[in-house]
Protein backbone atom coordinates (compact mmCIF):
# COMPACT_ATOMS: atom_id res chain seq x y z
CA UNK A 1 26.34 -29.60 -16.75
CA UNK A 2 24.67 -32.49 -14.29
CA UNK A 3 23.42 -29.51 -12.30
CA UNK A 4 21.95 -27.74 -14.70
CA UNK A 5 19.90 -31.16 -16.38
CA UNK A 6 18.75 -31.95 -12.78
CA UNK A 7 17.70 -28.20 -12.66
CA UNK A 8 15.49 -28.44 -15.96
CA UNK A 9 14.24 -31.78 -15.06
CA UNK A 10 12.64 -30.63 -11.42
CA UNK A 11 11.33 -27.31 -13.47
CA UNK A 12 9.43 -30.43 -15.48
CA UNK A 13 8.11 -31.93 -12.78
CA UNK A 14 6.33 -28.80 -11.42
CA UNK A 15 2.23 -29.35 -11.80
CA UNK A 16 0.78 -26.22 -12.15
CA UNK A 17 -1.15 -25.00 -8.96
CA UNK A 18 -0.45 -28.37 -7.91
CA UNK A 19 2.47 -27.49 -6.52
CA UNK A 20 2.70 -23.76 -6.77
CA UNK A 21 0.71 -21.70 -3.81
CA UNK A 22 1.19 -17.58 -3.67
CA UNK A 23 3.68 -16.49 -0.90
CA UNK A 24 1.56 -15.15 2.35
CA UNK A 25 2.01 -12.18 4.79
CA UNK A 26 0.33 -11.47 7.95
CA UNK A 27 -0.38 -8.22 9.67
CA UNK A 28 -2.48 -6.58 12.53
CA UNK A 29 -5.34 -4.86 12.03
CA UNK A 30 -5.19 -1.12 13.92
CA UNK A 31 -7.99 0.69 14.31
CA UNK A 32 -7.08 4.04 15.30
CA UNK A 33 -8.56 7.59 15.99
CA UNK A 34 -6.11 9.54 18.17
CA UNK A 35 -6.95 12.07 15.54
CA UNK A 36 -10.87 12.25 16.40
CA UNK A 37 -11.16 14.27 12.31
CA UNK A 38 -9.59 10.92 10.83
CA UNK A 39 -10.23 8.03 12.02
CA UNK A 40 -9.27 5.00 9.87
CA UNK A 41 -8.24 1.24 10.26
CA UNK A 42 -4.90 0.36 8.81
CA UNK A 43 -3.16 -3.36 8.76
CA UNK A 44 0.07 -2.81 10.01
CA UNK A 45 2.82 -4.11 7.46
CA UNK A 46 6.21 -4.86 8.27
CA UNK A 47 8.98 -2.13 7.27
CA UNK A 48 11.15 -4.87 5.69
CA UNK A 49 8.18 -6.00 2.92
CA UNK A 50 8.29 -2.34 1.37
CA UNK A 51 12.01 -1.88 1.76
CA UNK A 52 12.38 -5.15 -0.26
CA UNK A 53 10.19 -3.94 -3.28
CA UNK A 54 12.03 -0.75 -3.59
CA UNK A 55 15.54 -1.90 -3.13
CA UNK A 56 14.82 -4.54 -5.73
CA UNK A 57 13.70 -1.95 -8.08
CA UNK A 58 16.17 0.19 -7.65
CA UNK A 59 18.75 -2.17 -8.33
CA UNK A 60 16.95 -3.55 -11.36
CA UNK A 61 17.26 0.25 -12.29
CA UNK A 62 13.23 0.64 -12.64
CA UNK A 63 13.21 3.76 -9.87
CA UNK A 64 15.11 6.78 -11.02
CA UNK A 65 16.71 8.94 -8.46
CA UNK A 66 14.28 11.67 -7.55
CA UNK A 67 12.32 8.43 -6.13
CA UNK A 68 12.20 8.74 -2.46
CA UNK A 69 11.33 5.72 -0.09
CA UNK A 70 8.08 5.73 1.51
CA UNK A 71 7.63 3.46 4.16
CA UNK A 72 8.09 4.76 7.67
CA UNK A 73 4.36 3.73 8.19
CA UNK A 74 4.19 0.67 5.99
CA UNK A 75 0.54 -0.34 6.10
CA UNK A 76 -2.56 -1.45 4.11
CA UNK A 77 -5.28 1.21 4.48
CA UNK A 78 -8.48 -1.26 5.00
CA UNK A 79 -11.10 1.27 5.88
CA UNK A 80 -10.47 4.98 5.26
CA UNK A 81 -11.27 8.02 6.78
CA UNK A 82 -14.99 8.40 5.69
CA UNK A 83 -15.96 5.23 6.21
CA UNK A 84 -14.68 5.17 9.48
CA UNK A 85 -16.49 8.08 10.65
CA UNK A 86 -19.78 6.34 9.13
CA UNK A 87 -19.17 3.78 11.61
CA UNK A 88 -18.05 5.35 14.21
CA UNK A 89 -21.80 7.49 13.46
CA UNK A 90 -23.28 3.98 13.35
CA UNK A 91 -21.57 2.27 16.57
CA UNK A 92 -20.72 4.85 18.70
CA UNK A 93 -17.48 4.43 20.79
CA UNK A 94 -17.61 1.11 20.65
CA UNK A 95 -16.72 1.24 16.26
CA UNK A 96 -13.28 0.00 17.28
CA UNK A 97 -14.69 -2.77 19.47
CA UNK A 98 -16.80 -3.79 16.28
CA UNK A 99 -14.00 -3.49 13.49
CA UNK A 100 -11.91 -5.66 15.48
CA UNK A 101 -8.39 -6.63 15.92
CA UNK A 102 -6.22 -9.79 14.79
CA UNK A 103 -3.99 -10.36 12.13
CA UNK A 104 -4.74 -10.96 8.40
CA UNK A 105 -3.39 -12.72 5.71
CA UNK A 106 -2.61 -10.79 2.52
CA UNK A 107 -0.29 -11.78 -0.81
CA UNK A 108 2.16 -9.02 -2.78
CA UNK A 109 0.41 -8.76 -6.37
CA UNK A 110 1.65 -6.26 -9.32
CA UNK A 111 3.76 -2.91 -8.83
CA UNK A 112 1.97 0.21 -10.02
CA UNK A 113 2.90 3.59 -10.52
CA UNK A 114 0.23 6.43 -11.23
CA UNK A 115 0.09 9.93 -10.52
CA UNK A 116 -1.76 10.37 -7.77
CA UNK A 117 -4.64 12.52 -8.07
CA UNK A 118 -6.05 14.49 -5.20
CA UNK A 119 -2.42 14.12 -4.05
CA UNK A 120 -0.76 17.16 -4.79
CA UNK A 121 1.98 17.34 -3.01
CA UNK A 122 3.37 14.46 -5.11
CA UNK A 123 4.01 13.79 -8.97
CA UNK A 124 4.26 9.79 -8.98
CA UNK A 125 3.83 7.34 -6.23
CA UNK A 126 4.47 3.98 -6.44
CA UNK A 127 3.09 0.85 -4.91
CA UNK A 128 2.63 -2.97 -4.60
CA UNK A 129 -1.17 -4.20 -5.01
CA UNK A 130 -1.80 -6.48 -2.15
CA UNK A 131 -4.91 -9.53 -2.03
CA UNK A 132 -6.64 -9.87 0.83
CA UNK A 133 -10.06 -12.07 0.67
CA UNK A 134 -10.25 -11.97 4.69
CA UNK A 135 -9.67 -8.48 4.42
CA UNK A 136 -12.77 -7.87 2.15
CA UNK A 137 -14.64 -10.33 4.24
CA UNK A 138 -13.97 -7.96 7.10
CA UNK A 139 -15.35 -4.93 5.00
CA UNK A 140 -18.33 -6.67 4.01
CA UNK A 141 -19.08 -7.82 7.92
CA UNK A 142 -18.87 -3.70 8.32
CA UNK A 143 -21.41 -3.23 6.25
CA UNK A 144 -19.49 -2.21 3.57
CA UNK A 145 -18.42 -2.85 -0.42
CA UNK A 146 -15.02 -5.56 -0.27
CA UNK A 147 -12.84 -2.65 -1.26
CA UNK A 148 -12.00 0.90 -0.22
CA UNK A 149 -13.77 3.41 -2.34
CA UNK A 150 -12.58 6.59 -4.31
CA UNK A 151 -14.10 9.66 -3.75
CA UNK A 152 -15.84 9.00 -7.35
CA UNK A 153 -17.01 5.57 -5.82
CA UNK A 154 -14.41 3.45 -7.56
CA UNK A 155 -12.64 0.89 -5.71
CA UNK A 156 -9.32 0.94 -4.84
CA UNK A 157 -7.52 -2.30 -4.66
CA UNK A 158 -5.37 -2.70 -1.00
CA UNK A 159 -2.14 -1.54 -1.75
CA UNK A 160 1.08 -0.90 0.46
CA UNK A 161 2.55 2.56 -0.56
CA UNK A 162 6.43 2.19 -0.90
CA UNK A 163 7.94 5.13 -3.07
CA UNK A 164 6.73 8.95 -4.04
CA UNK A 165 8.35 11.32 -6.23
CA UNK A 166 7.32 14.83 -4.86
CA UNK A 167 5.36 17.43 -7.14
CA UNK A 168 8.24 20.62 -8.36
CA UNK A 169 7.70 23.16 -5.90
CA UNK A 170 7.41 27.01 -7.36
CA UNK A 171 11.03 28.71 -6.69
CA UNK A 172 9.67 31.18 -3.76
CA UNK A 173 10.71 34.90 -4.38
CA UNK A 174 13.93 34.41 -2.34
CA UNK A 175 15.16 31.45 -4.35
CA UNK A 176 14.36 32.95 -7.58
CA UNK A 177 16.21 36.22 -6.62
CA UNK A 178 19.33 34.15 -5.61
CA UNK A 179 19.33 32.47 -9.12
CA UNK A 180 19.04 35.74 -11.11
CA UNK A 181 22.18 37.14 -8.47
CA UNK A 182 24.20 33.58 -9.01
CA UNK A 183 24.06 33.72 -13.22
C-alpha cells in the first residue's frame, strides 16, 4: 500500500510541461538518386522504432492478422520525388550538395490508418505521424512549403510507414479453375 501512496503522491507533484518534455529521435538525412527517374531525400529511421509501434499494437490486439510489417526501409520521406527533380532542375548535380546531410531530430505523434489512395496495390496502411520543426526548416531553406505535398497540393504530415494490408488480388484463370476442380 506505501508503494502505491508514494506512487500517487509523485504523479501530484508533476507540473505540467514543467516537467514533462516529448521523447526525441534522431536520424540521417539521405539524399539519394541511384535511380536518376526518382530521386528523393529520406531520413533514415531506425528498424527498431517501427518494429516497436507494430508489436505494441499487435499485442494490444489493434492490428488484425492480414496486417503485414512494413519496415525493411524505415524512413521519413522529407522531400519526394517531384520535388527532388525540381531541385535537382534548379541546382544541377550539386542538389545533393545543397539538401545536405546530418541528422535530425523528430518526435513519434498519433497512429493513423487510411486507405491509401494512389496506392493500389494496398487496401490499408498504417503509420506513426512524426514532428519535425528542423525538418520543415530544412524544406523551407529548399525553397519549399514545411511539408511534403500531395499530388492535389495538400500537405502530408512526416510519417514513418510501419504496416500495409495488401489490396485482394483477382483469382487469375488458373486459380479460379483449381477452385471450381477442388469443390
Amino acid at each position: 500500500m506505501q508503494a502505491d501512496w508514494l506512487d500517487l503522491q509523485f504523479l501530484d507533484e508533476i507540473d505540467g510541461a514543467h516537467n514533462r518534455r516529448p521523447l526525441t529521435f534522431m536520424g540521417k538525412l539521405k539524399p539519394e538518386d541511384t535511380d536518376p527517374d526518382k530521386p528523393w531525400v529520406c531520413l533514415e529511421v531506425d528498424d527498431v522504432i517501427p518494429a516497436m509501434v507494430f508489436a505494441t499494437l499487435k499485442a494490444q490486439g489493434k492490428l488484425v492478422d492480414d496486417v503485414i510489417p512494413s519496415f525493411d526501409n524505415p524512413h521519413i520521406t522529407v522531400v519526394k520525388n517531384d520535388e527532388a527533380k525540381q531541385l535537382r532542375d534548379k541546382h544541377g548535380d550539386e542538389w545533393k550538395d545543397k539538401v545536405g546531410a546530418g541528422f535530425y531530430e523528430y518526435t513519434l505523434g498519433d497512429v493513423i490508418d487510411l486507405d491509401p489512395a494512389g496506392w493500389d496495390e494496398m487496401s490499408r496502411v498504417w503509420f506513426v505521424q512524426v514532428d519535425s520543426p528542423q525538418l520543415e526548416q530544412l524544406r523551407r531553406s529548399l525553397g519549399l512549403k514545411k511539408l511534403p505535398q500531395s499530388e492535389e497540393g495538400k500537405a502530408q504530415d512526416f510519417h514513418i510507414t510501419f504496416a500495409i494490408r495488401p489490396a485482394q488480388q483477382e483469382p487469375t484463370v488458373s486459380e479460379t479453375v483449381l477452385e471450381s476442380l477442388m469443390e
